[in-house]
N, C-alpha and C. Protein backbone atom coordinates (compact mmCIF):
# COMPACT_ATOMS: atom_id res chain seq x y z
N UNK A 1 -1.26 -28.88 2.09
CA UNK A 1 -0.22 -28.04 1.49
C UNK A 1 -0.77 -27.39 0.23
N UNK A 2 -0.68 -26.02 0.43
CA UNK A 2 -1.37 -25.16 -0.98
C UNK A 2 -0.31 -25.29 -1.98
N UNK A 3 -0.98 -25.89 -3.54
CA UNK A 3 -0.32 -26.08 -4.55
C UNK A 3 -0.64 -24.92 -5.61
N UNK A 4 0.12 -24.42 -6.17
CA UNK A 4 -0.52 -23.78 -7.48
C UNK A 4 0.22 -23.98 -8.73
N UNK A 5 -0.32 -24.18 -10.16
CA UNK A 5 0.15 -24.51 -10.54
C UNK A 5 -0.27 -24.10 -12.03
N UNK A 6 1.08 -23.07 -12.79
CA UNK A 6 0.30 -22.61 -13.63
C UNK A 6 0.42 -23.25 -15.24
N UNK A 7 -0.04 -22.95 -16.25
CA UNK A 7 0.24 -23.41 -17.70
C UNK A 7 -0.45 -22.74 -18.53
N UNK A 8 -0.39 -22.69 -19.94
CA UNK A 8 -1.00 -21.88 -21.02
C UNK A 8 0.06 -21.05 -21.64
N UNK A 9 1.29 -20.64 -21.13
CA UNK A 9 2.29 -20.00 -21.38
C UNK A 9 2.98 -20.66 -22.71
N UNK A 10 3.54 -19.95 -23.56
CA UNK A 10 4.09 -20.03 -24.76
C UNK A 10 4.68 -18.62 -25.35
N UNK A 11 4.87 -19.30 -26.74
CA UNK A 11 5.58 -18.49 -28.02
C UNK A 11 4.31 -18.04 -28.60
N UNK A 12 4.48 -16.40 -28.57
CA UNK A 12 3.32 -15.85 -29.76
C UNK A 12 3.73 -14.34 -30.05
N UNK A 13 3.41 -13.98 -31.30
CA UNK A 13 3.40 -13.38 -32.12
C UNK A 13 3.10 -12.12 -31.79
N UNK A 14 3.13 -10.72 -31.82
CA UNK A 14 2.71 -9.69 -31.19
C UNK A 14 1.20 -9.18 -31.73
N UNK A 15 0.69 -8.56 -31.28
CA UNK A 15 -0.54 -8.79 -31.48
C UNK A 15 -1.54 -10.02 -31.50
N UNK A 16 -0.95 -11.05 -30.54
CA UNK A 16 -1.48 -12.45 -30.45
C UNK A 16 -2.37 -12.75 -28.89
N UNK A 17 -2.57 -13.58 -28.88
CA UNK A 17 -3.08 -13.74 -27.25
C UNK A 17 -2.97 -14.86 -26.92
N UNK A 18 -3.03 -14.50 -25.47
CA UNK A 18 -2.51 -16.45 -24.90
C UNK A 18 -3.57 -16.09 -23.80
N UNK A 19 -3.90 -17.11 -22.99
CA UNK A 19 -4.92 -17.63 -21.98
C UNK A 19 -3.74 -18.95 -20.58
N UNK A 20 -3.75 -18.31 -19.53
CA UNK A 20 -3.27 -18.33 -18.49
C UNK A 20 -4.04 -18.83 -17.62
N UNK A 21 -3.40 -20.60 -16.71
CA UNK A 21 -4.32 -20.73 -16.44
C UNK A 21 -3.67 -21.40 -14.91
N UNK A 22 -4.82 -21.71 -13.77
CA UNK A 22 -4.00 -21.56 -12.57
C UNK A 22 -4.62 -22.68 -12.03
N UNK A 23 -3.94 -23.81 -11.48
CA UNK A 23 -4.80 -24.46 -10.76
C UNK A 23 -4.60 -24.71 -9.58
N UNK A 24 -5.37 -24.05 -8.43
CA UNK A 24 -4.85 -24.44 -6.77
C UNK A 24 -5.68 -25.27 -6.42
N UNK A 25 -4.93 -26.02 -5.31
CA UNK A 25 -4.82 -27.46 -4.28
C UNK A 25 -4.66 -27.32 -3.30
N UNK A 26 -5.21 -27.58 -1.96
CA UNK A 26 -4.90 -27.69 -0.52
C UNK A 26 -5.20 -26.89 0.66
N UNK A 27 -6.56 -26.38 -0.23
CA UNK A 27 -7.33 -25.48 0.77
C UNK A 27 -8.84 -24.67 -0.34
N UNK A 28 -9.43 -24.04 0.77
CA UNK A 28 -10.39 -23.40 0.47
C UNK A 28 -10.10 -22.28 -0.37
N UNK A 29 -10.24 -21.79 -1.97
CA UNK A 29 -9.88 -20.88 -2.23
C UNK A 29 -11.21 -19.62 -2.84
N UNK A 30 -11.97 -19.65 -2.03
CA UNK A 30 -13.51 -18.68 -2.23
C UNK A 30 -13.12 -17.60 -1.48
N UNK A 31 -12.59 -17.43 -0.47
CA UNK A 31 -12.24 -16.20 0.26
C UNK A 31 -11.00 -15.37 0.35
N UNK A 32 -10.34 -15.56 -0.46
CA UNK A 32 -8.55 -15.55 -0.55
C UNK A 32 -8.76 -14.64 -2.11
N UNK A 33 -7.61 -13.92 -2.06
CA UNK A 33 -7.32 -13.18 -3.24
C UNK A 33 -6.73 -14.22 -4.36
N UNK A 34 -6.76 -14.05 -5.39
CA UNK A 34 -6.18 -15.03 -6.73
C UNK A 34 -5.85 -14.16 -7.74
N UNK A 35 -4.79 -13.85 -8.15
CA UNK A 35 -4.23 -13.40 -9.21
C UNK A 35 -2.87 -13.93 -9.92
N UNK A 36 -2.16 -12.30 -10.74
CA UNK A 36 -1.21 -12.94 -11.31
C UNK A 36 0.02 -11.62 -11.06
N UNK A 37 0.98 -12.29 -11.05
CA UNK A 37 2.12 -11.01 -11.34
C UNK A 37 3.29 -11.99 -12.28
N UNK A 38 4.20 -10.92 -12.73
CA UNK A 38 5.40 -10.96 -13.82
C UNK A 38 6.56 -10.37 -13.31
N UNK A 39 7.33 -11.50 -14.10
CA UNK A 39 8.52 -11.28 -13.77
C UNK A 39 9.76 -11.09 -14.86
N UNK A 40 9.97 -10.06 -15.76
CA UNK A 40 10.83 -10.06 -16.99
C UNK A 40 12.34 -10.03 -16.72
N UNK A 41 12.93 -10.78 -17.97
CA UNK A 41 14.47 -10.83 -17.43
C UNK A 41 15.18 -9.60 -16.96
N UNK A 42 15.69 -9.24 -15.95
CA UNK A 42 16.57 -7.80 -15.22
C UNK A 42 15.61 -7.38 -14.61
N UNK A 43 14.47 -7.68 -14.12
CA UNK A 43 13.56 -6.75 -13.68
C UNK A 43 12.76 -7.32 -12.77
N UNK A 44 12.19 -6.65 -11.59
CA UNK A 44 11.39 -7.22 -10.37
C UNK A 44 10.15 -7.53 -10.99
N UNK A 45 9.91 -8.59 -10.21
CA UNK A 45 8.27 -9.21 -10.35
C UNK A 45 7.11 -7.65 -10.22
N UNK A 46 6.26 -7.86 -10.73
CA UNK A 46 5.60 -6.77 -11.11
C UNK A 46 4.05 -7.25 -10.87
N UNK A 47 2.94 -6.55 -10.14
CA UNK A 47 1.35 -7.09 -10.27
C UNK A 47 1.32 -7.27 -11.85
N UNK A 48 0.62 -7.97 -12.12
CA UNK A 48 -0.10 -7.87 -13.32
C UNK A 48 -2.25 -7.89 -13.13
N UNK A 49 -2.44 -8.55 -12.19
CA UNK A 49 -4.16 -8.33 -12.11
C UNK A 49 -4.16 -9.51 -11.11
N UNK A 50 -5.80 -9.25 -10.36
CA UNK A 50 -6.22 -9.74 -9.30
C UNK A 50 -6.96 -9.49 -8.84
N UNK A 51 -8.24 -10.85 -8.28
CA UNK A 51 -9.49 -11.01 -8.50
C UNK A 51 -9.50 -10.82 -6.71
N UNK A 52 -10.03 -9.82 -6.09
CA UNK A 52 -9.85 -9.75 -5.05
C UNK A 52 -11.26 -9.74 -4.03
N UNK A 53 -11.39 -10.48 -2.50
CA UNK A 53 -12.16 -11.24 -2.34
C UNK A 53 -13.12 -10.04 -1.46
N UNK A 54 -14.00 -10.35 -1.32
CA UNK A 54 -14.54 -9.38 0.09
C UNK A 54 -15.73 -9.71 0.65
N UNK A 55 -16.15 -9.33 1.40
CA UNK A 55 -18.01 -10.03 1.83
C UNK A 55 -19.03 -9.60 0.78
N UNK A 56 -18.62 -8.50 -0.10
CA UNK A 56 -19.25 -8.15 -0.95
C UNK A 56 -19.21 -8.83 -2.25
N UNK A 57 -18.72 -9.48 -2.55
CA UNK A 57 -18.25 -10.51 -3.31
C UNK A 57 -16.62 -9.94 -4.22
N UNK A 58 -16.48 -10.11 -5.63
CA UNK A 58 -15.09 -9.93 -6.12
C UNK A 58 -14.97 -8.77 -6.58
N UNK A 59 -13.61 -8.19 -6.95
CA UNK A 59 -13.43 -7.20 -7.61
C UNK A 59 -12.26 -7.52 -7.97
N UNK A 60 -11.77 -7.22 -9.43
CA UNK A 60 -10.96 -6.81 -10.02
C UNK A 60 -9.69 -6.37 -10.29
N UNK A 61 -8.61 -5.88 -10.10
CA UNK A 61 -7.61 -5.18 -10.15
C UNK A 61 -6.88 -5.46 -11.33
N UNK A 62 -6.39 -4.45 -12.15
CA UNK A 62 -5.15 -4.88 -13.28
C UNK A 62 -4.01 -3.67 -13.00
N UNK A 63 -2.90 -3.99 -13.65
CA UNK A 63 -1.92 -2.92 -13.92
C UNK A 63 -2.11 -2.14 -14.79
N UNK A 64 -1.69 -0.71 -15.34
CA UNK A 64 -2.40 0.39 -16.35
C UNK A 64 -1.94 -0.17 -17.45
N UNK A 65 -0.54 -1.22 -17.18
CA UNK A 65 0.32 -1.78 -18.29
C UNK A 65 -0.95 -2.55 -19.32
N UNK A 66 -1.48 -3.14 -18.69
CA UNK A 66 -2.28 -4.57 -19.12
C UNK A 66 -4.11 -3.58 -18.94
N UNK A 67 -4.47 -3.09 -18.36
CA UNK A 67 -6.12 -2.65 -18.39
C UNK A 67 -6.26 -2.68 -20.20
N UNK A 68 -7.67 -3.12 -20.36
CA UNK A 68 -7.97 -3.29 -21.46
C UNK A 68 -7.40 -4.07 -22.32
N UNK A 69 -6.78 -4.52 -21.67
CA UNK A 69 -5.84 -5.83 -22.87
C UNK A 69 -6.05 -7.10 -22.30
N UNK A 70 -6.01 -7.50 -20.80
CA UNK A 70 -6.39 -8.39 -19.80
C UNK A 70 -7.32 -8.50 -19.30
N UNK A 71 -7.86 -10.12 -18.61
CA UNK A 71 -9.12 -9.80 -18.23
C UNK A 71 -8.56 -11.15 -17.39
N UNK A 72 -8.75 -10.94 -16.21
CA UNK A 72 -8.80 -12.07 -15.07
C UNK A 72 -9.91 -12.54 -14.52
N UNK A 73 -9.97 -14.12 -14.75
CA UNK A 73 -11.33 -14.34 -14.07
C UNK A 73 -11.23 -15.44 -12.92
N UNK A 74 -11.85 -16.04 -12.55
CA UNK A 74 -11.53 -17.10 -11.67
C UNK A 74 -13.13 -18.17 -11.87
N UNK A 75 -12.99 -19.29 -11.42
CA UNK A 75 -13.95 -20.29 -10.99
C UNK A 75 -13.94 -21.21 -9.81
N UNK A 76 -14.44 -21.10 -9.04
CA UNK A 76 -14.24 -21.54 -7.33
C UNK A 76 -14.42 -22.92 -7.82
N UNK A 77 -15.77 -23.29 -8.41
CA UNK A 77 -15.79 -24.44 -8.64
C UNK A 77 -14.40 -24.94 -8.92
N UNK A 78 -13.50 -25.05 -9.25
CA UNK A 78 -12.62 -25.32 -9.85
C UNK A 78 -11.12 -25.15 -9.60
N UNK A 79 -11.25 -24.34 -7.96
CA UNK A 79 -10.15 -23.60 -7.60
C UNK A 79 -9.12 -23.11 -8.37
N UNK A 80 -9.10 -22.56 -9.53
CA UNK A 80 -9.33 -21.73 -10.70
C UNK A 80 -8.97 -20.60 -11.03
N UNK A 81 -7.99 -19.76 -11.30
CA UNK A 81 -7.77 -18.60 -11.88
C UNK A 81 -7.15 -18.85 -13.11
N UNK A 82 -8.21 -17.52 -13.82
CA UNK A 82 -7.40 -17.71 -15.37
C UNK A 82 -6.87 -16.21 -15.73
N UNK A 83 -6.20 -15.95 -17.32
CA UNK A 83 -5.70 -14.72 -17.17
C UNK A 83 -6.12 -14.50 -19.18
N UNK A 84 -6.61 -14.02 -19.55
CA UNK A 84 -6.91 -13.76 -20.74
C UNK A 84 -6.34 -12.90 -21.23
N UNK A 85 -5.36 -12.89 -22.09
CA UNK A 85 -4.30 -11.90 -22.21
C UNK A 85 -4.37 -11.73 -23.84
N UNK A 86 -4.41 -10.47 -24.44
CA UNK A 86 -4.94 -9.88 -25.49
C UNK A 86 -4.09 -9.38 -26.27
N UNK A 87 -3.86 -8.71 -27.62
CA UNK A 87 -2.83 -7.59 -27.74
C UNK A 87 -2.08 -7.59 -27.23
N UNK A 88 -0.99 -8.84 -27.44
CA UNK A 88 0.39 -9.30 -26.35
C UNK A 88 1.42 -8.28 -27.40
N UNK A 89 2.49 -7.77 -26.94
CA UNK A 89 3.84 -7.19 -26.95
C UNK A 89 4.80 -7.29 -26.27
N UNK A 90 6.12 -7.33 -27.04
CA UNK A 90 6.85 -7.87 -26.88
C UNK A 90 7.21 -7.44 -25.31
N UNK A 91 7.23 -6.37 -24.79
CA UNK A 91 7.13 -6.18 -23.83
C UNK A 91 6.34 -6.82 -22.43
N UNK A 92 5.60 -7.88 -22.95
CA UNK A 92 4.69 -8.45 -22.09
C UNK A 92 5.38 -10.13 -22.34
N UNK A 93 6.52 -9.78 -22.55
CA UNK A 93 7.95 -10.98 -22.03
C UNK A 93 7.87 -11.54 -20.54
N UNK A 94 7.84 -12.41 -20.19
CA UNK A 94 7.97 -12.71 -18.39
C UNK A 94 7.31 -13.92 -18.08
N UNK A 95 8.00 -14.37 -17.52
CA UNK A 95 7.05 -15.37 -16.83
C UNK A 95 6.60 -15.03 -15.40
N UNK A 96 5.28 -15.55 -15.88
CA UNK A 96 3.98 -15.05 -15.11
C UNK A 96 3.82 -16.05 -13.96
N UNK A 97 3.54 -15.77 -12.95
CA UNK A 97 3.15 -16.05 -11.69
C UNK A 97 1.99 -15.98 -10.83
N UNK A 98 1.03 -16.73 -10.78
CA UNK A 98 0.35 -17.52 -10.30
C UNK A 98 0.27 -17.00 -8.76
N UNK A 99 -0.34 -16.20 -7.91
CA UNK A 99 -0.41 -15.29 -6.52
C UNK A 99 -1.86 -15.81 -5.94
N UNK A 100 -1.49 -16.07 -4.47
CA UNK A 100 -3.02 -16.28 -3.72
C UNK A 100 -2.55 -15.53 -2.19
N UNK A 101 -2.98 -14.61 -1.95
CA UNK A 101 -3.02 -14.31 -1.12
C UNK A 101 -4.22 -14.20 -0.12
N UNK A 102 -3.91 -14.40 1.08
CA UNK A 102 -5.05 -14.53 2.26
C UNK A 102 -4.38 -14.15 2.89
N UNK A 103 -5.46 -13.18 3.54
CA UNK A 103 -5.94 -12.26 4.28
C UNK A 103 -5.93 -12.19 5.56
N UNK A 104 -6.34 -11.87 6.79
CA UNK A 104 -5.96 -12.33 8.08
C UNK A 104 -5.06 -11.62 9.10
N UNK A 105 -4.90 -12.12 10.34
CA UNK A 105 -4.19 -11.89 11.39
C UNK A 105 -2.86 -11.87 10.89
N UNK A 106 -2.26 -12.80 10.39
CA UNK A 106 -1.51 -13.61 9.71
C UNK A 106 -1.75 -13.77 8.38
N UNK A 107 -0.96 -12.48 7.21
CA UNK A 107 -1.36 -12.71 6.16
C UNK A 107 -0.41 -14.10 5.48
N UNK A 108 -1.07 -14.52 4.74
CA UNK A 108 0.01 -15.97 3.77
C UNK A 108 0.11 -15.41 2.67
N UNK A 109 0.96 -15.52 1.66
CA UNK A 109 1.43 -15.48 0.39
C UNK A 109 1.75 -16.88 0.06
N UNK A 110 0.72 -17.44 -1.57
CA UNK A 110 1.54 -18.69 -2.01
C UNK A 110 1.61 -18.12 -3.32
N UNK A 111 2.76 -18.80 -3.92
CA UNK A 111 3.18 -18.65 -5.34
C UNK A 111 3.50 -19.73 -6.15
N UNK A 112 3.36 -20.10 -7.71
CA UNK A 112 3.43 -20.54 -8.18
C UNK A 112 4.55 -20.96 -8.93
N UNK A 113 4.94 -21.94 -9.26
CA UNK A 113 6.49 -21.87 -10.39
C UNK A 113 6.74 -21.18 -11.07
N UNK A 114 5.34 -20.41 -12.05
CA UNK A 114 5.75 -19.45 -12.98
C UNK A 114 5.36 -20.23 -14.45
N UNK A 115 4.76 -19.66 -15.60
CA UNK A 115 4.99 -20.39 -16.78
C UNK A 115 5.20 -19.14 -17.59
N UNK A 116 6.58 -19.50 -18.61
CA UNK A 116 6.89 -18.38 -19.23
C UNK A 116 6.20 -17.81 -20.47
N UNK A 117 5.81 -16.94 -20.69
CA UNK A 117 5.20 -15.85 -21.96
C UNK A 117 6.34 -15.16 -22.95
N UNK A 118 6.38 -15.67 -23.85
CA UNK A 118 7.60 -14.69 -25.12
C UNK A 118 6.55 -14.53 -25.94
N UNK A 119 6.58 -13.03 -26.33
CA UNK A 119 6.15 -12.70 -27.70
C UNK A 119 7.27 -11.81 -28.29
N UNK A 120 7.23 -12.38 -29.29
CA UNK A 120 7.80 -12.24 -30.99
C UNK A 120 7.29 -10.91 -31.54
N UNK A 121 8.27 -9.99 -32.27
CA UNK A 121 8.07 -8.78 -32.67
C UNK A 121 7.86 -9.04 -33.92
């Protein structure tokens, strides 16, 4: 059973940064996409970035919201995604969500509980 499970989430200050961190369980996660999306109060879950898999090895993705402010990385060793989050605003309110998607005949989506992000104006 795929677990994910995120933490690092808190109270900070605008112009502050927090570090997001993911830990999956219950399968192989080297070939599978790993990222993150948000979810702010009144408002649909949203991508936020994602480390995406291919024979060529990873690539990248962020939202225009977050480019240059975010930086997603991952460690297989470790089944592992993290989210380095920079120049937080208040706008970057939400709790964040923890995404693995694989690929396939049969695509899967797993998701995480979520750990919430407030920054302070």
């Amino acid at each position: 059973q795929v677990q994910l499970v995120e933490s690092g989430g808190g109270l900070v200050q605008a112009g502050g940064s927090l570090r997001l961190s993911c830990a999956a369980s219950g399968r192989t996660f080297t070939n599978v996409d790993m990222g993150w999306y948000r979810q702010a109060p009144g408002k649909e879950r949203e991508f936020v970035a994602m480390t995406r898999w291919s024979w060529r090895g990873y690539n990248s993705d962020y939202a225009d919201s977050v480019k240059d402010r975010f930086t997603i990385s991952r460690d297989n060793a470790r089944n592992a995604v993290y989210l380095e989050m920079n120049s937080l605003t208040p706008e970057d309110t939400a709790i964040y969500y923890c995404d693995v998607h694989v690929t396939g005949p049969v695509p899967v989506e797993y998701w995480g509980r979520g750990t919430q992000v407030t920054v302070s104006s």
